[in-house]
C-alpha atoms as a PDB file:
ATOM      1  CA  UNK A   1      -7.319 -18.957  13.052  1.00  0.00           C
ATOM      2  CA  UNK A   2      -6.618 -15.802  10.813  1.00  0.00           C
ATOM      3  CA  UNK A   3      -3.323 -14.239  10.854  1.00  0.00           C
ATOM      4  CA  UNK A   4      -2.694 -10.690   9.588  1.00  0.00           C
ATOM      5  CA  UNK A   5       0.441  -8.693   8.523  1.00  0.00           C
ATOM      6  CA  UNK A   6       0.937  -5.951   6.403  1.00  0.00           C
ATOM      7  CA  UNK A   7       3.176  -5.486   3.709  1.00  0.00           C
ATOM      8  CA  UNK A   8       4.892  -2.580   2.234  1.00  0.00           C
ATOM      9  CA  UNK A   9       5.318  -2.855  -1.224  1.00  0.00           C
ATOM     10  CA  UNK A  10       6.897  -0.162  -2.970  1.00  0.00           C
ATOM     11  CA  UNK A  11       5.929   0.736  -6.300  1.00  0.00           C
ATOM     12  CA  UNK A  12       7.231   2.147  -9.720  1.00  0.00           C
ATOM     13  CA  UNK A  13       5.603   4.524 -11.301  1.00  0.00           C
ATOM     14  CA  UNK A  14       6.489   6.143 -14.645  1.00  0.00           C
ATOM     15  CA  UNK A  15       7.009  10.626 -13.760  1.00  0.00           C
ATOM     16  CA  UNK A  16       3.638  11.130 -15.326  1.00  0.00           C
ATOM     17  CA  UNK A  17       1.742   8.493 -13.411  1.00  0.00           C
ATOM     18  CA  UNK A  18       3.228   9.965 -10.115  1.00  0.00           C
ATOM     19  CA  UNK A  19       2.046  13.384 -11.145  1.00  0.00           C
ATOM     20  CA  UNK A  20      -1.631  11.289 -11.304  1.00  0.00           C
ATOM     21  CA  UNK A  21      -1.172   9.916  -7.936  1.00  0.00           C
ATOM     22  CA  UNK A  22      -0.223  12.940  -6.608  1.00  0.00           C
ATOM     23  CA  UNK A  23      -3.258  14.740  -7.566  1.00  0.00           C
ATOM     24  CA  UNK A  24      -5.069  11.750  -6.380  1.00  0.00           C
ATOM     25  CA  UNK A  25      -3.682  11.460  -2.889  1.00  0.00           C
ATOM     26  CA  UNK A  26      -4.256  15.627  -2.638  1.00  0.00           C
ATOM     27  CA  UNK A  27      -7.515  15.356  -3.697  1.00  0.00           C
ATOM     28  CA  UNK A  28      -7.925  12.589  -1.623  1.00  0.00           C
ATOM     29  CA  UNK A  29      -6.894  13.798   1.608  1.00  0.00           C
ATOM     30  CA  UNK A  30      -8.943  17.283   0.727  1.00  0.00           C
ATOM     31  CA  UNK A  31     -11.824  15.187   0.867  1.00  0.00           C
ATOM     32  CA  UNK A  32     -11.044  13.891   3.922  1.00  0.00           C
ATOM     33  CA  UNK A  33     -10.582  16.950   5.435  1.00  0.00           C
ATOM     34  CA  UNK A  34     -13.893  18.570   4.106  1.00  0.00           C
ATOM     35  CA  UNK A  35     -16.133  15.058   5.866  1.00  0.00           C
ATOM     36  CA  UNK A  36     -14.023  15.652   8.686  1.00  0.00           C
ATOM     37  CA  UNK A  37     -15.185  19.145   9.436  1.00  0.00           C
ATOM     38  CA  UNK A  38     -19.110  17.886   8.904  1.00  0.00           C
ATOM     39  CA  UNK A  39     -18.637  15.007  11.273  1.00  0.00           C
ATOM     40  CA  UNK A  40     -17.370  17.481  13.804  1.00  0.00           C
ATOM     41  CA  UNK A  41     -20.243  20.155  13.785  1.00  0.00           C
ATOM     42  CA  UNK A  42     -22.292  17.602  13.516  1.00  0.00           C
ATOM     43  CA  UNK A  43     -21.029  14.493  15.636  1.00  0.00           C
ATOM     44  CA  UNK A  44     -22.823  11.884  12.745  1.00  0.00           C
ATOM     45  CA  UNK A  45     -20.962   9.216  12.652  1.00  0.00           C
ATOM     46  CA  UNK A  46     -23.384   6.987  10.280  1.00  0.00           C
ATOM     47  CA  UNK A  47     -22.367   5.800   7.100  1.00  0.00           C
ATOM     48  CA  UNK A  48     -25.477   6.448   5.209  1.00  0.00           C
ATOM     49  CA  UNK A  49     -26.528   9.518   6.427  1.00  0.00           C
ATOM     50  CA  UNK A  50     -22.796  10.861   5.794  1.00  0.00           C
ATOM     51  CA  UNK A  51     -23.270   9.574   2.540  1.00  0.00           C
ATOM     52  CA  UNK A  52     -26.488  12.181   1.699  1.00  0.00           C
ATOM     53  CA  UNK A  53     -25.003  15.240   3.772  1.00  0.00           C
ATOM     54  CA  UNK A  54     -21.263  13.994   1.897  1.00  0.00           C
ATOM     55  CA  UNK A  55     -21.050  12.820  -1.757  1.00  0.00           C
ATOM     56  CA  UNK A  56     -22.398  15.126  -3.647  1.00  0.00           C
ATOM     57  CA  UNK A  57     -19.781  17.480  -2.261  1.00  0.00           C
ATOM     58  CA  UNK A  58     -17.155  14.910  -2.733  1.00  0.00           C
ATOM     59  CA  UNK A  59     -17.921  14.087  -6.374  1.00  0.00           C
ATOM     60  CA  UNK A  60     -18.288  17.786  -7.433  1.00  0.00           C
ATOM     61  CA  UNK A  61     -15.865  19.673  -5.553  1.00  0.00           C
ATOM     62  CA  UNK A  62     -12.774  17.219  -5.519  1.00  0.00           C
ATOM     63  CA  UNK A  63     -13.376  15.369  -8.699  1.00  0.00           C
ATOM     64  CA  UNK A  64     -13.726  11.597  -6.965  1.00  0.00           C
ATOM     65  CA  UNK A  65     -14.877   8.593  -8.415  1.00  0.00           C
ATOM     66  CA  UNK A  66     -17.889   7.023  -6.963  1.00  0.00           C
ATOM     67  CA  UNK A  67     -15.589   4.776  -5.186  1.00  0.00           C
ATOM     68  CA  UNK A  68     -13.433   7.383  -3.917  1.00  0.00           C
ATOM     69  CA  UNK A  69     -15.901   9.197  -2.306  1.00  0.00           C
ATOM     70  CA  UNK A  70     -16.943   6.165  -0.899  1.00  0.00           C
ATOM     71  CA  UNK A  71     -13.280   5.432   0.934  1.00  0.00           C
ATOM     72  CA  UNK A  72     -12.956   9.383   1.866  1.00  0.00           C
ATOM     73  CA  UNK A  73     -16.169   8.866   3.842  1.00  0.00           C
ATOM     74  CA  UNK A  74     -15.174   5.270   5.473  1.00  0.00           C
ATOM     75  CA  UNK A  75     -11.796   6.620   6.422  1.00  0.00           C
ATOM     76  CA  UNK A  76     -12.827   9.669   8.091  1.00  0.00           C
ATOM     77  CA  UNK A  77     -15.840   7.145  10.310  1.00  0.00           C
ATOM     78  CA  UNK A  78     -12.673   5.023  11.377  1.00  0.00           C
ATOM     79  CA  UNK A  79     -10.326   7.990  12.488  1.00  0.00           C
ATOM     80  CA  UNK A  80     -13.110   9.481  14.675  1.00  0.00           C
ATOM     81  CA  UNK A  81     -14.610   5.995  16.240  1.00  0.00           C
ATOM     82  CA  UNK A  82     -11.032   5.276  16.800  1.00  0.00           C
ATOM     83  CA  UNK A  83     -10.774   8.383  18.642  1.00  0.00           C
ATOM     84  CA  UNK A  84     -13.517   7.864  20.879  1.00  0.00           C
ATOM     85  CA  UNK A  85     -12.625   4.716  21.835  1.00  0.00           C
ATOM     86  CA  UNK A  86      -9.396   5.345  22.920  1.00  0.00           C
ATOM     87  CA  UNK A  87     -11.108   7.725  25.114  1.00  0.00           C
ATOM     88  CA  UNK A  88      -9.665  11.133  23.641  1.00  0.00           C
ATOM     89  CA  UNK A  89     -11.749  14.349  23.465  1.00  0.00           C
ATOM     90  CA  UNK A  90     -13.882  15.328  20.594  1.00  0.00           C
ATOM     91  CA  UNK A  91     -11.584  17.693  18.481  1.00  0.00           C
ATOM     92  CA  UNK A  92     -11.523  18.343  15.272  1.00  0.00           C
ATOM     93  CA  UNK A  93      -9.109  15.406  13.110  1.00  0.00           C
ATOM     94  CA  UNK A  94      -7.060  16.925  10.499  1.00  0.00           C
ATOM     95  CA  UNK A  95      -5.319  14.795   7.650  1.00  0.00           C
ATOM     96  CA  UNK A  96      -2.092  15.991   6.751  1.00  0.00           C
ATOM     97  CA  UNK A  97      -0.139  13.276   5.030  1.00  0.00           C
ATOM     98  CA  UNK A  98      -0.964  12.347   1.785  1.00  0.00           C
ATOM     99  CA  UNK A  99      -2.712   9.164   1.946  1.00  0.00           C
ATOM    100  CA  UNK A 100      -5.790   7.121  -0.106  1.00  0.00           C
ATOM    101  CA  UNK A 101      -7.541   3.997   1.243  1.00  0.00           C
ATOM    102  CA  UNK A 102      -7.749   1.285  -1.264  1.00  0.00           C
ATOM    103  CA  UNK A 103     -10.386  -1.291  -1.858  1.00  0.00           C
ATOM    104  CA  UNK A 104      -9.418  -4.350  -2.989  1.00  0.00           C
ATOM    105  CA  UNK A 105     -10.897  -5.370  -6.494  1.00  0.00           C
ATOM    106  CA  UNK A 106     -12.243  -2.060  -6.605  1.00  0.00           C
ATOM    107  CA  UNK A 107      -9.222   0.403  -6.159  1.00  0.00           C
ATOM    108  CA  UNK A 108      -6.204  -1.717  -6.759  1.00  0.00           C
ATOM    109  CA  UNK A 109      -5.679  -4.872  -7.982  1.00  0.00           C
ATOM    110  CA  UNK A 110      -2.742  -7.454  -9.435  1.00  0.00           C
ATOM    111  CA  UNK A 111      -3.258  -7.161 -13.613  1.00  0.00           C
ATOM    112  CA  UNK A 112      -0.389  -9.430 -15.901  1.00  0.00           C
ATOM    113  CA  UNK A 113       2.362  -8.579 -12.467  1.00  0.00           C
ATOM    114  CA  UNK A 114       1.321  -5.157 -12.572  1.00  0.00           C
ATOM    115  CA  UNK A 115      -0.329  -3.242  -9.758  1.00  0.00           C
ATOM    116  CA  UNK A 116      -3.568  -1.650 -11.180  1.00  0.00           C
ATOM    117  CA  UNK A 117      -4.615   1.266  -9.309  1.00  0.00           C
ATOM    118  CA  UNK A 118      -7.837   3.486  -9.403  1.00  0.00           C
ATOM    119  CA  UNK A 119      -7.065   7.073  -9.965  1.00  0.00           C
ATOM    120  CA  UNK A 120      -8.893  10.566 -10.782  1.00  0.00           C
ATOM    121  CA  UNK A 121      -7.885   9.786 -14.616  1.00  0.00           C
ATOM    122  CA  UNK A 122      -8.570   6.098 -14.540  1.00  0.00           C
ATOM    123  CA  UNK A 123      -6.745   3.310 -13.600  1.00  0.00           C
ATOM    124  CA  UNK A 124      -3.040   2.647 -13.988  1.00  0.00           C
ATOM    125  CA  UNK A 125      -0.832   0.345 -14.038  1.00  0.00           C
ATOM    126  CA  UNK A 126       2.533  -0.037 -12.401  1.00  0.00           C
ATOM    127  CA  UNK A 127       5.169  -1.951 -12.113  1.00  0.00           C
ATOM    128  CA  UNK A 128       6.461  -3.529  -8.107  1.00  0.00           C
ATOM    129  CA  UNK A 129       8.914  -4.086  -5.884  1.00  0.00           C
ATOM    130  CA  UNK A 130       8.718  -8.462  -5.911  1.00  0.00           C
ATOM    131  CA  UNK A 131      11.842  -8.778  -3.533  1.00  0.00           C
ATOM    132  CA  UNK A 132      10.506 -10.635  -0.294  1.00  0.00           C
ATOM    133  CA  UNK A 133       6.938 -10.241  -1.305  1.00  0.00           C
ATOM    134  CA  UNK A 134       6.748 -13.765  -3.410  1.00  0.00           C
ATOM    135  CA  UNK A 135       4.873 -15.630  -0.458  1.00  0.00           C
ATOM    136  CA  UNK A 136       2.139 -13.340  -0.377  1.00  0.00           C
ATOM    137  CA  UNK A 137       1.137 -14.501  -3.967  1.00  0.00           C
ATOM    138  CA  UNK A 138       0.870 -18.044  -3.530  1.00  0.00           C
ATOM    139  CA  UNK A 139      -2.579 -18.068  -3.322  1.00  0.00           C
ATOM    140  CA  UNK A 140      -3.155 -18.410   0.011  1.00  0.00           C
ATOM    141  CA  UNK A 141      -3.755 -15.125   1.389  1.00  0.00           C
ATOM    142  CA  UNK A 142      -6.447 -12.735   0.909  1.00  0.00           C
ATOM    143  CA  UNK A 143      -5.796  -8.487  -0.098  1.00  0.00           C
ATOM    144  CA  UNK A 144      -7.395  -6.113   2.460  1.00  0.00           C
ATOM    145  CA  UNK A 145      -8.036  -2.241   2.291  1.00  0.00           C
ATOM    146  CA  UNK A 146      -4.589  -1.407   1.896  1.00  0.00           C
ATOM    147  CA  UNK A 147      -3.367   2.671   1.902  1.00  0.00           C
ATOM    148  CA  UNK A 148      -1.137   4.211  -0.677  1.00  0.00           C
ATOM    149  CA  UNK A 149       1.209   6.550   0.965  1.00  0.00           C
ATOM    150  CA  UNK A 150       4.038   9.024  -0.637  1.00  0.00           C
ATOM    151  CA  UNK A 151       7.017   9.880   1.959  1.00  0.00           C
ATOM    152  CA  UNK A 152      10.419  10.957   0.731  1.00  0.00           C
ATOM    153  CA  UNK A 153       9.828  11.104  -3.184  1.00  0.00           C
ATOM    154  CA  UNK A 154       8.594   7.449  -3.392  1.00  0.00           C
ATOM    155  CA  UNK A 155       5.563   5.805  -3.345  1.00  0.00           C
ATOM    156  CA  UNK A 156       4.513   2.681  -1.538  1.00  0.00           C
ATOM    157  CA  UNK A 157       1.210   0.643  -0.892  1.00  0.00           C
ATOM    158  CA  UNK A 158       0.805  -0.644   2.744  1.00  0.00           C
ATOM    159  CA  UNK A 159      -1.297  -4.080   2.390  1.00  0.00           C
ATOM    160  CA  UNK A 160      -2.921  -6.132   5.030  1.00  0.00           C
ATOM    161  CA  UNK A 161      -2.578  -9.522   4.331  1.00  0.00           C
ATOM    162  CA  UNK A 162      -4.536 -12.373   5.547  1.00  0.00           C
ATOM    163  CA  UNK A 163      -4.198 -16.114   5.833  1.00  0.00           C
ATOM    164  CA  UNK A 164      -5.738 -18.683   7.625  1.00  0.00           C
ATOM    165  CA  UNK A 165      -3.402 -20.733  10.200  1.00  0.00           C
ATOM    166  CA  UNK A 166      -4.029 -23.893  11.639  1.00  0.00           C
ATOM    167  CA  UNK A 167      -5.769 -23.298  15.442  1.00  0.00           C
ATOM    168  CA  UNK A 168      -2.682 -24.015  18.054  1.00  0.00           C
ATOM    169  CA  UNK A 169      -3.170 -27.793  19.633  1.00  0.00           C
ATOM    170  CA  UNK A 170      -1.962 -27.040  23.299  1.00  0.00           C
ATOM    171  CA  UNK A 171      -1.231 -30.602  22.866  1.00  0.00           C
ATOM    172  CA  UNK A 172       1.063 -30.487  19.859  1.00  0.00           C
ATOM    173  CA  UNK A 173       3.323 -27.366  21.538  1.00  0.00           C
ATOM    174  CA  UNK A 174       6.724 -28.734  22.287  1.00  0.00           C
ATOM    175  CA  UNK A 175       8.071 -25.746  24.403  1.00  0.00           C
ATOM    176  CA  UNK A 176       6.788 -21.971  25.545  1.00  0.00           C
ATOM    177  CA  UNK A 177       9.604 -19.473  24.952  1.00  0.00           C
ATOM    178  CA  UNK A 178       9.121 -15.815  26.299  1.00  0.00           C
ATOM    179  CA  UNK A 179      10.575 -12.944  24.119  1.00  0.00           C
ATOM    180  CA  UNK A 180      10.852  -9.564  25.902  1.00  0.00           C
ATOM    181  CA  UNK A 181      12.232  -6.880  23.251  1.00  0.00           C
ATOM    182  CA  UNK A 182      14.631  -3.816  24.445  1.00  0.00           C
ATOM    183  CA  UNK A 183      17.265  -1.484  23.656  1.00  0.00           C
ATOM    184  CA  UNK A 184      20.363  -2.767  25.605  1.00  0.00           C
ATOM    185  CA  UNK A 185      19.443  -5.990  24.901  1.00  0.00           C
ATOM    186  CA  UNK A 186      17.318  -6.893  21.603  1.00  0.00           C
ATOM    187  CA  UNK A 187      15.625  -9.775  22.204  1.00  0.00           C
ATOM    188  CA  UNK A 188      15.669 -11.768  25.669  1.00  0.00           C
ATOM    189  CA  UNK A 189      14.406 -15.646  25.648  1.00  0.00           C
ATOM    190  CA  UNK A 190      13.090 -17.421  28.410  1.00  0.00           C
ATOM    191  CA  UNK A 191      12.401 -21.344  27.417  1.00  0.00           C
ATOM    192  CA  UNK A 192      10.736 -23.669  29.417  1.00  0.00           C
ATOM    193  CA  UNK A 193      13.985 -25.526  30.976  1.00  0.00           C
ATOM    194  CA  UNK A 194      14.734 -21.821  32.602  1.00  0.00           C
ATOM    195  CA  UNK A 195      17.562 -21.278  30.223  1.00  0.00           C
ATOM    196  CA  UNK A 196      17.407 -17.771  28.958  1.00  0.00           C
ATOM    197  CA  UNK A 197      19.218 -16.449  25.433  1.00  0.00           C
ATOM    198  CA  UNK A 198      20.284 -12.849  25.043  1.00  0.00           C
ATOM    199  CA  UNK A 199      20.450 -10.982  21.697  1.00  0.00           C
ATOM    200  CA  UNK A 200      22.930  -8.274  22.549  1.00  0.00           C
ATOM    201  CA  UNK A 201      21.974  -4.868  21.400  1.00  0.00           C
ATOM    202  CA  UNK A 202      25.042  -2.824  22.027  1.00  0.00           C
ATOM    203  CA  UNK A 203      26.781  -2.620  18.877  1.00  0.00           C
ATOM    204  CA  UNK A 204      23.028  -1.726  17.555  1.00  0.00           C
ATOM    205  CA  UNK A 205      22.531   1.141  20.035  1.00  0.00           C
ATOM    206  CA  UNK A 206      25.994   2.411  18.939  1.00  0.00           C
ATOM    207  CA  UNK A 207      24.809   2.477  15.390  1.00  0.00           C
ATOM    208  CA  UNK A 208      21.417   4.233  16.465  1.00  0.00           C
ATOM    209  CA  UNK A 209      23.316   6.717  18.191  1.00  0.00           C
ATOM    210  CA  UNK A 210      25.404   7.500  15.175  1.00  0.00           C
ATOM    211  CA  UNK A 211      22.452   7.901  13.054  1.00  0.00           C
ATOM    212  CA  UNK A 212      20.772   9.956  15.410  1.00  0.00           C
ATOM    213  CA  UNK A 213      23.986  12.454  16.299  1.00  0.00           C
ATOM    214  CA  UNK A 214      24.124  12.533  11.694  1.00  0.00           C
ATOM    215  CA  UNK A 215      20.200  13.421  11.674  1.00  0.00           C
ATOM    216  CA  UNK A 216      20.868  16.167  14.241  1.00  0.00           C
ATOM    217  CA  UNK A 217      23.542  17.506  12.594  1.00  0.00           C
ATOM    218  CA  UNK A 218      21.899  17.912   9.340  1.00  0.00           C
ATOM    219  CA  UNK A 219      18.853  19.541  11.150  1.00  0.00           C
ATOM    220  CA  UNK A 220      21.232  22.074  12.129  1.00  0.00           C
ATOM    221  CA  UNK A 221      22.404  23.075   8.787  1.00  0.00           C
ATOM    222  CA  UNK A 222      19.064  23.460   7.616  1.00  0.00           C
ATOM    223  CA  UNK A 223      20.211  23.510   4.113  1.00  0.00           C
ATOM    224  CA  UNK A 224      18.324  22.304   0.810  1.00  0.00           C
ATOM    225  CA  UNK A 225      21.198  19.659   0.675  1.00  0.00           C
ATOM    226  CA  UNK A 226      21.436  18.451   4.438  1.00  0.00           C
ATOM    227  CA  UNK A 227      17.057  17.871   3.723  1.00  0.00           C
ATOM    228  CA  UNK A 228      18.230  15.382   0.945  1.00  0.00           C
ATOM    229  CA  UNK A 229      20.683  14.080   2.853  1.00  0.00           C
ATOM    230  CA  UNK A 230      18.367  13.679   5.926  1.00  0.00           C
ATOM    231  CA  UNK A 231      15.829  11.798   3.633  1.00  0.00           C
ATOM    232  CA  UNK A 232      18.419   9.365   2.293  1.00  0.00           C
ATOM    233  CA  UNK A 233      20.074   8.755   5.870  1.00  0.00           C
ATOM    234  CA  UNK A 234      16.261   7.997   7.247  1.00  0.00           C
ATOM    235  CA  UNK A 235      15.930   5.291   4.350  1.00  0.00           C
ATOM    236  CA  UNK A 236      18.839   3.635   4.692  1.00  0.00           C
ATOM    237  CA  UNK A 237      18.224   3.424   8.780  1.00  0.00           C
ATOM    238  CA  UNK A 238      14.905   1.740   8.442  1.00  0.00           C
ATOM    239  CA  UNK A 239      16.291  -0.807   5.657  1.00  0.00           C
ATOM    240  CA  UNK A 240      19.194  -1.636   8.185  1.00  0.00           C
ATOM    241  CA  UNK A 241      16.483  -1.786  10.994  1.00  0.00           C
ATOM    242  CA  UNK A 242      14.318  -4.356   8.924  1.00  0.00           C
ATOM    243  CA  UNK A 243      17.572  -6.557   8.243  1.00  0.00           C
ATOM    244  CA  UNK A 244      18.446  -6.603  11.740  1.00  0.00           C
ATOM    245  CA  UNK A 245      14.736  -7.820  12.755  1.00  0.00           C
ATOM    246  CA  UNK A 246      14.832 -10.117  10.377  1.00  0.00           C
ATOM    247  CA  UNK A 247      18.147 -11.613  11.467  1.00  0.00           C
ATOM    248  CA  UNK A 248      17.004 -12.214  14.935  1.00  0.00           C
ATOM    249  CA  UNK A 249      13.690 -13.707  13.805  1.00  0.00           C
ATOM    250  CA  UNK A 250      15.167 -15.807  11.907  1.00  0.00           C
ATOM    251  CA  UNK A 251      18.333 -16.642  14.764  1.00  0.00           C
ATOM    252  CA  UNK A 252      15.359 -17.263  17.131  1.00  0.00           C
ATOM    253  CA  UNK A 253      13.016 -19.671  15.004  1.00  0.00           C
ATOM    254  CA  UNK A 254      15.939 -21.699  13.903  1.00  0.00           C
ATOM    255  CA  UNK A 255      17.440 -22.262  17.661  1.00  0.00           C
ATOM    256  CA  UNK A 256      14.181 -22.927  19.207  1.00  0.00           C
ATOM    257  CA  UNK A 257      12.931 -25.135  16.004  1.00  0.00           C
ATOM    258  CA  UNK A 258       9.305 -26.436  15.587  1.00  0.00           C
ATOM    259  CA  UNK A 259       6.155 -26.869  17.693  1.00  0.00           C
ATOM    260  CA  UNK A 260       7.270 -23.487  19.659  1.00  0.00           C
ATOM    261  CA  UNK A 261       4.829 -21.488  21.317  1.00  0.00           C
ATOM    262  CA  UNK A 262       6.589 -17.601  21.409  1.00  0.00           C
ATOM    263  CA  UNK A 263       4.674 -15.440  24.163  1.00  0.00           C
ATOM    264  CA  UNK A 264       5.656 -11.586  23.432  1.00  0.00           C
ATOM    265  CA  UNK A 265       5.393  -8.616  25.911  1.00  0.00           C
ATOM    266  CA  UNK A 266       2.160  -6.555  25.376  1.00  0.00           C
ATOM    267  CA  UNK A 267       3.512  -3.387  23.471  1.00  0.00           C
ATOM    268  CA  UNK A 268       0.090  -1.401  23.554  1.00  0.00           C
ATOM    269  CA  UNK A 269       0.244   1.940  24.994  1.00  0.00           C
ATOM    270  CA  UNK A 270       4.104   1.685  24.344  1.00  0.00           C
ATOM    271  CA  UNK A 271       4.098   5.571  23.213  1.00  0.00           C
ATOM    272  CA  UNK A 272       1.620   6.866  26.345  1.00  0.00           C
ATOM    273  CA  UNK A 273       4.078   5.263  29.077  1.00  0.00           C
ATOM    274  CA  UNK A 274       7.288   6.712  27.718  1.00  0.00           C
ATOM    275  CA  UNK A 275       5.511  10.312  28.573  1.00  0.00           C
ATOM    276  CA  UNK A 276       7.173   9.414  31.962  1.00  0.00           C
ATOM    277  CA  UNK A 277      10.857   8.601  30.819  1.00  0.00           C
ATOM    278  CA  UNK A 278      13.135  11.217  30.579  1.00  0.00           C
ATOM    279  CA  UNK A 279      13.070  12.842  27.012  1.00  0.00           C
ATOM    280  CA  UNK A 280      16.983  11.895  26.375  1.00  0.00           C
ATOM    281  CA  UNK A 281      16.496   8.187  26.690  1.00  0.00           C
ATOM    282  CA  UNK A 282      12.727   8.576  24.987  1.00  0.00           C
ATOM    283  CA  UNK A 283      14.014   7.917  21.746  1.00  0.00           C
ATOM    284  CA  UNK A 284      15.641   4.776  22.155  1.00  0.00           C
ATOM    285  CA  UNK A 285      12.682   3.644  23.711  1.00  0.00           C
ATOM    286  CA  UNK A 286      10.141   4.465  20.936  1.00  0.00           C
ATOM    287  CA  UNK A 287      12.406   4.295  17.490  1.00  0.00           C
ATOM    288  CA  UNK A 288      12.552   0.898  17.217  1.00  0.00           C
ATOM    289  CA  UNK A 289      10.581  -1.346  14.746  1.00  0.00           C
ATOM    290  CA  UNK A 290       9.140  -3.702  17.623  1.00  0.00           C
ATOM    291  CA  UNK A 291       5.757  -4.176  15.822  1.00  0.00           C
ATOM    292  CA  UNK A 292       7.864  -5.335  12.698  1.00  0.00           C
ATOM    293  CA  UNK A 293       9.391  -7.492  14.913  1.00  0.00           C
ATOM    294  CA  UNK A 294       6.326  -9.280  16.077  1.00  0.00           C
ATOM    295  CA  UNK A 295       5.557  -9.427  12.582  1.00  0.00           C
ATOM    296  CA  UNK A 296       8.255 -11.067  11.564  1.00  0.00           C
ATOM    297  CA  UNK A 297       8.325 -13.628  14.407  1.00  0.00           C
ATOM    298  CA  UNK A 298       4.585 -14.268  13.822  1.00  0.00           C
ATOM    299  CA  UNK A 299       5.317 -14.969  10.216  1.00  0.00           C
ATOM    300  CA  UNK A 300       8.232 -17.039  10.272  1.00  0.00           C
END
């Protein structure tokens, strides 16, 4: 049995290799934009004929490398097949953050601990963030189509990894434990001897409700200054977020031990259904990491 997770792995690069990227990731998501608007009037959503009404354009007017033009034209097939079969309306999809689909061995690769990434200049090389990223190098998983994505002055690639898992024995499984995820209360487990565990979320929510009454504030003032501080408030919320998902992962795995079949709530759609909560309480509801929270469970 595969199992999948994706890392984000923040990287270093020197001020004129970000300028590089930057040009990249505009050029990039121009591209994307320009196959968009030709899959719309046109509604062709095959690769090869895209690829003879496409890359010609791509390689003249944006500057992309054969592989480049390449991605731009996979990427822009997934976002509209994705939007068909989640049953939304044709309209015309629009790419506004700057992003660039990566190929592995062909876009990015790992050269002497060094990421290596394809660019409109060439490849480059940069240095990586190797804090809690170590197991993903042992060999044992493989590098998918990850995305390189720039948000608040930093740059980070977003990997799917993938390893092969031993197939669960039903035989072999000690104990089923059910893990509902919430605001009030974090986690809630239900084991198979009907004892349930609760991971209180209270002094959590308080701290999410301070963040939330700082970001608000800020927003307010509207300043140059309060932007900056907004960005560095947002950071430091998500790495306190991932700590705190971690810590229950981990409190969870140890109590229960080995052989320990977790059974998680079905989270798809999460985002639809709070349409009918009241916009107040919304945000508690959807701010949470509770995909990183599967991933962490499924990993550990």
């Amino acid at each position: 049995m595969d199992m999948t997770l994706t890392a984000k792995i923040k990287i270093y690069p020197t001020a004129e290799q970000a300028e590089v990227l930057k040009a990249t990731l505009s050029a990039y998501r121009q591209a994307c934009n320009a196959v968009s608007v030709v899959i719309f009037d046109t509604k062709v959503l095959a690769q090869a004929k895209l690829h003879d009404m496409t890359y010609r354009l791509l390689r003249s007017n944006y500057a992309l490398r054969s592989q480049m033009a390449q991605s731009v034209i996979k990427t822009v097939i997934a976002r509209y097949r994705s939007l068909k079969s989640n049953g939304h309306e044709w309209t015309l999809v629009r790419f506004k953050k700057p992003e660039y689909d990566l190929v592995w061995n062909r876009d990015y690769s790992i050269v002497q601990g060094l990421f290596s990434v394809n660019t409109l200049e060439g490849r480059i090389k940069v240095p990586f963030e190797p804090k809690g990223m170590e197991q993903y190098f042992d060999g044992s998983w493989t590098f998918g189509t990850a995305k390189l994505v720039y948000k608040h002055n930093q740059f980070f690639l977003h990997i799917p990894m993938t390893k092969t898992i031993p197939t669960v024995d039903e035989h072999n499984i000690r104990q089923v434990v059910g893990v509902d995820v919430g605001v009030n209360f974090l986690a809630t487990a239900y084991d198979s001897q009907g004892k349930t565990t609760f991971f209180n979320g209270r002094k959590i929510k308080h701290m999410r409700a301070k963040y939330k009454r700082m970001r608000k504030t800020l927003q307010q003032k509207g300043t140059a200054s309060a932007r900056r501080k907004l960005k560095t408030i947002g950071q430091r919320e998500n790495r306190w977020m991932t700590d705190v998902n971690h810590a229950v992962t981990k409190a969870l795995v140890r109590q229960y031990g080995e052989r320990t079949l977790f059974v998680l709530e079905d989270l798809t759609g999460i985002r639809e259904k709070t349409e009918r909560v009241r916009i107040h309480d919304r945000y508690e509801t959807v701010s949470w990491a509770f995909y990183q929270f599967r991933q962490m469970l499924e990993y550990k």
